[in-house]
N, C-alpha and C. Protein backbone atom coordinates (compact mmCIF):
# COMPACT_ATOMS: atom_id res chain seq x y z
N UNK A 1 -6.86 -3.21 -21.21
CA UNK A 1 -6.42 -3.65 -19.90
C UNK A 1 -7.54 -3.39 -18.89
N UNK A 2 -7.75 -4.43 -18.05
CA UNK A 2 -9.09 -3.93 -17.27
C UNK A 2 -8.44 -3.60 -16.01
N UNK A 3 -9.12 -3.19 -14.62
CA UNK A 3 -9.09 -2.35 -13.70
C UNK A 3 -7.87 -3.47 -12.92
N UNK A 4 -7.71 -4.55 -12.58
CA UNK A 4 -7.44 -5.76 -11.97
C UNK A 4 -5.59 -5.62 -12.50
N UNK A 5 -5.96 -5.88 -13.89
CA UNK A 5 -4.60 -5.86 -14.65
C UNK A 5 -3.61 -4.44 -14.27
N UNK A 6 -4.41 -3.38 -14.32
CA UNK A 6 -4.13 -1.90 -13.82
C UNK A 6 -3.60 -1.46 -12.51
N UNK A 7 -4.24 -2.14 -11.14
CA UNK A 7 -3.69 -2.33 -10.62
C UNK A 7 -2.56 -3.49 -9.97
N UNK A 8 -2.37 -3.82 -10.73
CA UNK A 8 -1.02 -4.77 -10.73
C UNK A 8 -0.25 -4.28 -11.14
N UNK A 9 -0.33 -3.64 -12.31
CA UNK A 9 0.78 -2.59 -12.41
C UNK A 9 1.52 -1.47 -11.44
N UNK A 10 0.51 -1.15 -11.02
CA UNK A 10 0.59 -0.19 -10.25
C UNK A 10 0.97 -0.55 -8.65
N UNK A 11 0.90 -2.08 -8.33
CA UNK A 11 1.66 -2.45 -7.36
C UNK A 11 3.24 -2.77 -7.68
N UNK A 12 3.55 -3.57 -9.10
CA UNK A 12 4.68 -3.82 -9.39
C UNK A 12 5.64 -2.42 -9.69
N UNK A 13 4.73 -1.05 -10.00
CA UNK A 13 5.90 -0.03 -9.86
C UNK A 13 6.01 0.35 -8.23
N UNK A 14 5.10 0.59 -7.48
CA UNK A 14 5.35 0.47 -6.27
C UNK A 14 6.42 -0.31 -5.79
N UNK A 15 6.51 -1.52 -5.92
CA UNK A 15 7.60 -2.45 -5.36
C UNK A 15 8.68 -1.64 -5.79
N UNK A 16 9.38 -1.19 -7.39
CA UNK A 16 10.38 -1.13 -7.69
C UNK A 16 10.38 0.80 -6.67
N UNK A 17 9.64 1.17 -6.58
CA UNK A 17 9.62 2.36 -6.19
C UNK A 17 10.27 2.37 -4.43
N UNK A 18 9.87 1.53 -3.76
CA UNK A 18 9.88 1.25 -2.55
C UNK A 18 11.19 0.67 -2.34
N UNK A 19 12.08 -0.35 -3.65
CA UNK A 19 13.22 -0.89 -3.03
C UNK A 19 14.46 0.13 -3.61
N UNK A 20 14.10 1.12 -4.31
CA UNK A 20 14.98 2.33 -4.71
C UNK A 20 14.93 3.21 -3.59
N UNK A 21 14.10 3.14 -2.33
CA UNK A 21 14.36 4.20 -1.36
C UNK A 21 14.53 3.30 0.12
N UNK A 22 15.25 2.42 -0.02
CA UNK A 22 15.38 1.74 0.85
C UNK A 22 14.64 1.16 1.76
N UNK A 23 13.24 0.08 1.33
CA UNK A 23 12.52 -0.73 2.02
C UNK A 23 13.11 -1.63 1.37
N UNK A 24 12.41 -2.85 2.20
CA UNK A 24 12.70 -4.24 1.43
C UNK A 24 11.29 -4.73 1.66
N UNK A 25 10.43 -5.29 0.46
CA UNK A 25 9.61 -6.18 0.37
C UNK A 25 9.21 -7.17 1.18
N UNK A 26 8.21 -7.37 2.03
CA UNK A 26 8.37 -8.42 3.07
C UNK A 26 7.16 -9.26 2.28
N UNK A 27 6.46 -8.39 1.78
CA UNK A 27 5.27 -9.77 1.74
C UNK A 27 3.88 -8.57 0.49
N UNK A 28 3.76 -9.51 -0.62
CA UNK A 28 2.02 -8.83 -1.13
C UNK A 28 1.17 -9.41 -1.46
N UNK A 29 -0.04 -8.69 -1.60
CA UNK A 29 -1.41 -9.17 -1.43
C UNK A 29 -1.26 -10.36 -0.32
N UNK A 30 -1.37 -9.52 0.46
CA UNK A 30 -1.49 -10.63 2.00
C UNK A 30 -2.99 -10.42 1.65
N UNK A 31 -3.95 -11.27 2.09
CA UNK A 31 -5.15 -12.01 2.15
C UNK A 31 -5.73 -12.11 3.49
N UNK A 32 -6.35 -11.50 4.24
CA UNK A 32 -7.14 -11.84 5.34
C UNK A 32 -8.65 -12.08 5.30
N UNK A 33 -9.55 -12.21 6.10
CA UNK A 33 -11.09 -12.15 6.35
C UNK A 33 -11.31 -10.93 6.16
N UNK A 34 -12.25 -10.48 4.98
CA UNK A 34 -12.30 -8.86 4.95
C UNK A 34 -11.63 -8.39 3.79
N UNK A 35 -10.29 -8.73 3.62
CA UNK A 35 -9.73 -7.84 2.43
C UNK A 35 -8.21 -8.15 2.20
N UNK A 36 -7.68 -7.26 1.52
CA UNK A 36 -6.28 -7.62 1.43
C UNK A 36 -5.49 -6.34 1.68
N UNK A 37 -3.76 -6.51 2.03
CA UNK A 37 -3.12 -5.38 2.01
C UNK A 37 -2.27 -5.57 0.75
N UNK A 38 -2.12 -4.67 -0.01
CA UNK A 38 -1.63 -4.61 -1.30
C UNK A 38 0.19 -5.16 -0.75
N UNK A 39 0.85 -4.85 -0.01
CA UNK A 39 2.34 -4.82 0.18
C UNK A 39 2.80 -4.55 1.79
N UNK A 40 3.48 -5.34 2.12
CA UNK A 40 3.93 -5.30 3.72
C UNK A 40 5.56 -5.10 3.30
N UNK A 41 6.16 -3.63 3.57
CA UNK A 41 7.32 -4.03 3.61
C UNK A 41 8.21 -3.09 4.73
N UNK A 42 9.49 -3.48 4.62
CA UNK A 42 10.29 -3.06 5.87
C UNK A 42 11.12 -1.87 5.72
N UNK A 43 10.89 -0.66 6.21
CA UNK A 43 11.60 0.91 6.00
C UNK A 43 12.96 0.68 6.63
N UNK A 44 14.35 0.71 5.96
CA UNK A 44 15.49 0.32 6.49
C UNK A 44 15.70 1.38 7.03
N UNK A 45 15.29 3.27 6.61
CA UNK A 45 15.85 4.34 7.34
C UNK A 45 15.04 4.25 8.69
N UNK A 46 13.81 3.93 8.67
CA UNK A 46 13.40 4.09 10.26
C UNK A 46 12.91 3.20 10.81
N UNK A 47 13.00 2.11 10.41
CA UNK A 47 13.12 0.74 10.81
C UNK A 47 12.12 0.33 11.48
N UNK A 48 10.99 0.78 10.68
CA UNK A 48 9.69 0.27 10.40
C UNK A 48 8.97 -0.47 9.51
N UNK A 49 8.05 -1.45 10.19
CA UNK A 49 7.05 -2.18 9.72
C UNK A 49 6.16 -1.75 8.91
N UNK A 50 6.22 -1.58 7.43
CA UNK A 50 5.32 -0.23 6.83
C UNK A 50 3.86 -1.38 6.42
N UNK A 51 2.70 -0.71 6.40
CA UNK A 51 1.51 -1.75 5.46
C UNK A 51 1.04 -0.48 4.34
N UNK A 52 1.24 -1.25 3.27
CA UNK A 52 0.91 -0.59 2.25
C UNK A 52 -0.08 -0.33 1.45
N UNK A 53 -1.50 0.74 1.19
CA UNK A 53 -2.20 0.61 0.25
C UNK A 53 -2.09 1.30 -0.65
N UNK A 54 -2.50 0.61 -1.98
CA UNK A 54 -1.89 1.28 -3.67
C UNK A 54 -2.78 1.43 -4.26
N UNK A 55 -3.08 2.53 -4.53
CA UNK A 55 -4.11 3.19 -5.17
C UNK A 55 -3.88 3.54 -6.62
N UNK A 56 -4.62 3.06 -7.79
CA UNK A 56 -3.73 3.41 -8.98
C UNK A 56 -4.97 4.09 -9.71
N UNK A 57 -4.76 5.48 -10.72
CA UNK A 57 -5.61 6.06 -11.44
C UNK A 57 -5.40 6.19 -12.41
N UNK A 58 -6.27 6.13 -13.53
CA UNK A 58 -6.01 6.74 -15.01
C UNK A 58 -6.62 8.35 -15.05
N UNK A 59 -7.22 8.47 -14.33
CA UNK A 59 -7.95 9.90 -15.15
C UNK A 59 -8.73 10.26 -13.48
N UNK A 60 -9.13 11.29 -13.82
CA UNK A 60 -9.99 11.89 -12.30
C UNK A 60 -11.32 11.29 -12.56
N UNK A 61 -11.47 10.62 -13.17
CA UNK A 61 -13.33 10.39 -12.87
C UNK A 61 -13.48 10.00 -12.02
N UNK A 62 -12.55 9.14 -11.23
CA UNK A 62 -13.34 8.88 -9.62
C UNK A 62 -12.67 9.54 -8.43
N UNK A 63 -12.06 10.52 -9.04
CA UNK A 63 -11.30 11.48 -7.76
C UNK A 63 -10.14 11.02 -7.65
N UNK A 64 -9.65 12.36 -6.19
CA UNK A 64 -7.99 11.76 -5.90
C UNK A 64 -8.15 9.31 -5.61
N UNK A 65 -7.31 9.47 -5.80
CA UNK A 65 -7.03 7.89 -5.08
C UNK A 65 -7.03 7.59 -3.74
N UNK A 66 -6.22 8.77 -3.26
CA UNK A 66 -6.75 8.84 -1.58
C UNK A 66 -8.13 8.89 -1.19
N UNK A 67 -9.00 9.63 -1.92
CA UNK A 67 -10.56 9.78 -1.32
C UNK A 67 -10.94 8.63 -1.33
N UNK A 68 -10.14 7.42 -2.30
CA UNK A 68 -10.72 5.61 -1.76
C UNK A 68 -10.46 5.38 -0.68
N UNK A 69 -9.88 5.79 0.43
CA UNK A 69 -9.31 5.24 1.28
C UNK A 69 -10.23 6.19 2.42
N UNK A 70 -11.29 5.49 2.73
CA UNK A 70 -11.55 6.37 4.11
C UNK A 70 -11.81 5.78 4.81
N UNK A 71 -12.59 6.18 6.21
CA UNK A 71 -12.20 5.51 7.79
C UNK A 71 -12.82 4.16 7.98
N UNK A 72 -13.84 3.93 6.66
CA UNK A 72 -14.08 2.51 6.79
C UNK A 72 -13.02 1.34 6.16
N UNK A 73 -12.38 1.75 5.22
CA UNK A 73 -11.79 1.26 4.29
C UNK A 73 -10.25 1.26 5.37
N UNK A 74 -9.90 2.38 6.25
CA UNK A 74 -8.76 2.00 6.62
C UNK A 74 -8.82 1.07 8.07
N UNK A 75 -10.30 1.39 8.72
CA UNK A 75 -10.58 0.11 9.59
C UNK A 75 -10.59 -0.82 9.27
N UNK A 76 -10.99 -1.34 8.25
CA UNK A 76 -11.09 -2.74 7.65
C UNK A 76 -8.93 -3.25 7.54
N UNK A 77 -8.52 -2.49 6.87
CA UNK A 77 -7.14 -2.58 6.81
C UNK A 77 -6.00 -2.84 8.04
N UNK A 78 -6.62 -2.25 9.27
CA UNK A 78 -6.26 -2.00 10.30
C UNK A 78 -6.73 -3.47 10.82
N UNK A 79 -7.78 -4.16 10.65
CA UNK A 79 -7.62 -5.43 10.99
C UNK A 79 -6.87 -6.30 10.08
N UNK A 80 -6.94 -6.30 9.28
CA UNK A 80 -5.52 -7.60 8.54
C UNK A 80 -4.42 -6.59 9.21
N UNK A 81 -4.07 -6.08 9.54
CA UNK A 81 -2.49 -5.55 10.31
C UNK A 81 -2.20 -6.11 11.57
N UNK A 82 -3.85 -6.14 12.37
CA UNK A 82 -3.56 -6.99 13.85
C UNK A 82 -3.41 -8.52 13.39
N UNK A 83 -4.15 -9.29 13.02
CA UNK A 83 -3.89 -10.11 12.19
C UNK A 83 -2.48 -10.24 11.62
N UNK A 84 -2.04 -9.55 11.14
CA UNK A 84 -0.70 -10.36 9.96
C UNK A 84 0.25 -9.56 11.68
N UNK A 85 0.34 -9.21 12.58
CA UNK A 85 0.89 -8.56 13.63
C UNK A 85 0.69 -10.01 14.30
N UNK A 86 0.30 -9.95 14.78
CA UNK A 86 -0.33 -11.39 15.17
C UNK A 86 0.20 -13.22 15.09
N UNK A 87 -0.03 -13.36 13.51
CA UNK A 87 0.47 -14.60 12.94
C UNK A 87 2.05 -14.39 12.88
N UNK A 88 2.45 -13.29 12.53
CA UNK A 88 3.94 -12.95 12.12
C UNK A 88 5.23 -12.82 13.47
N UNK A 89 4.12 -12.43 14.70
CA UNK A 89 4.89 -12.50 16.22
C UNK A 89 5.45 -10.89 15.83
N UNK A 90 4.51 -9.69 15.41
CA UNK A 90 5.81 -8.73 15.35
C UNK A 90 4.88 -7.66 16.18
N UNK A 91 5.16 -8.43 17.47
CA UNK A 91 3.73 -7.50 18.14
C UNK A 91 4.86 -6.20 19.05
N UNK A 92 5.96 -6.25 18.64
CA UNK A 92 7.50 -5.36 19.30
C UNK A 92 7.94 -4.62 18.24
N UNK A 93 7.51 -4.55 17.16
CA UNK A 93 7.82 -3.75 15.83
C UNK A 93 7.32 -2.23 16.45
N UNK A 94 7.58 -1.81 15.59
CA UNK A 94 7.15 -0.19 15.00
C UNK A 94 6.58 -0.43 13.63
N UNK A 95 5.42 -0.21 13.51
CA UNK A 95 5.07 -0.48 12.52
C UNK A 95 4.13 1.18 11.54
N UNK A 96 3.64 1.24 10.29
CA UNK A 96 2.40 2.37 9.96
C UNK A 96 2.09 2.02 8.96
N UNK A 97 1.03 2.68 8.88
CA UNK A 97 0.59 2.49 7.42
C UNK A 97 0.28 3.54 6.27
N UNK A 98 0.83 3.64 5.34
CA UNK A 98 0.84 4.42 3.97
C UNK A 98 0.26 4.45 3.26
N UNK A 99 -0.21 5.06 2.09
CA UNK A 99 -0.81 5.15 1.09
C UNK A 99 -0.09 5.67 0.17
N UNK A 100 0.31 4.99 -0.85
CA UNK A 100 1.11 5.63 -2.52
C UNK A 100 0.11 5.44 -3.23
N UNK A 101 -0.42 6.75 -3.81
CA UNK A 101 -1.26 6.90 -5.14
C UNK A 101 -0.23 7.17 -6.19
N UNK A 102 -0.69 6.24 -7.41
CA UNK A 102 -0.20 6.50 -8.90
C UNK A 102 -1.35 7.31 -9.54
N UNK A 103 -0.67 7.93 -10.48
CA UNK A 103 -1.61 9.05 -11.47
C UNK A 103 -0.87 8.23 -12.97
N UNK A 104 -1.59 8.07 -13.85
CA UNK A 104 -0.92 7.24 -15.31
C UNK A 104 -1.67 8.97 -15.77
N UNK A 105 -0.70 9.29 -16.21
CA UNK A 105 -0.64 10.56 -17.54
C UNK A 105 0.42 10.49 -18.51
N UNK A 106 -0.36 10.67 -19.41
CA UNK A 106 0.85 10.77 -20.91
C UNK A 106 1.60 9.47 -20.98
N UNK A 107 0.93 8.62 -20.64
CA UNK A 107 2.02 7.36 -20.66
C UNK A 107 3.05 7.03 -19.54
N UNK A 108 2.87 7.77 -18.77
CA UNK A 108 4.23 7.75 -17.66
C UNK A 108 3.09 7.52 -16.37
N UNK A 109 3.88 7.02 -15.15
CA UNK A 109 3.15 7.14 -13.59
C UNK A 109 3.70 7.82 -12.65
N UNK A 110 3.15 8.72 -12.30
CA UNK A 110 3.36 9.65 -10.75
C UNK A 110 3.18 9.18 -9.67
N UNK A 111 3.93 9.17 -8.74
CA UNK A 111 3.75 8.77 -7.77
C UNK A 111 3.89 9.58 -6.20
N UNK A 112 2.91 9.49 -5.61
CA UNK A 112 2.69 10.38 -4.29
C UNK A 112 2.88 9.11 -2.93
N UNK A 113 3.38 9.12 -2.51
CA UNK A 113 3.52 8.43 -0.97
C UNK A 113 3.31 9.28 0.27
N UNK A 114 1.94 9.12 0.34
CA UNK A 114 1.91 9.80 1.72
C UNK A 114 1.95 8.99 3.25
N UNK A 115 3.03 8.88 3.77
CA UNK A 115 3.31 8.27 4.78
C UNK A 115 2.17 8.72 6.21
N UNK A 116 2.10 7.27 6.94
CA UNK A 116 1.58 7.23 8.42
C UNK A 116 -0.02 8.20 7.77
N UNK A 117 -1.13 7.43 7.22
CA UNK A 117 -2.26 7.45 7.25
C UNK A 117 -3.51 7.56 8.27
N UNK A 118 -2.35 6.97 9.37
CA UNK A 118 -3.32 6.64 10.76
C UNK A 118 -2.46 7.37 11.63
């Protein structure tokens, strides 16, 4: 399985992960100039606009999954949000953005959601 295939996985357990704690799916791999956001979806307990990045690992060779995500990587992200904020008219939302890292050990995936990144 190569890196591409890997994380697809690792977005499709996300989804099922996200609609077991009450979001609903609004939208993935949104596509902007620059990059993409893995998952846009809607927090029914606090009734927020969440943007999602999914970080998926097999092993530590390239560190936590969060250490992918730094202040360039979440600026870049932060523009497809004004953007999809923008095209979508949800400029009255509450919106944040998250990061769920998967860990694949022993065959199984862990999952960490660390909410409001910014």
């Amino acid at each position: 399985m190569n890196k591409t295939e890997f994380g697809k996985i690792g977005e499709s357990i996300t989804c099922k992960y996200l609609c077991q704690n009450h979001y609903k799916i609004i939208d993935k791999n949104y596509y902007y100039k620059g990059g993409e956001i893995d998952i846009i979806a809607y927090d029914e307990d606090k009734n927020e606009i969440v943007f999602i990045e999914v970080k998926t690992r097999a092993n530590g060779n390239y560190g936590l999954p969060s250490e992918a995500v730094d202040k360039r990587k979440i600026s870049n992200i932060t523009k497809g949000i004004r953007k999809y904020i923008r095209i979508k008219n949800l400029e009255n939302k509450f919106i944040r953005l998250d990061l769920i890292e998967l860990f694949y050990k022993n065959k199984k995936f862990y999952i960490n959601h660390i909410k409001q990144i910014i």
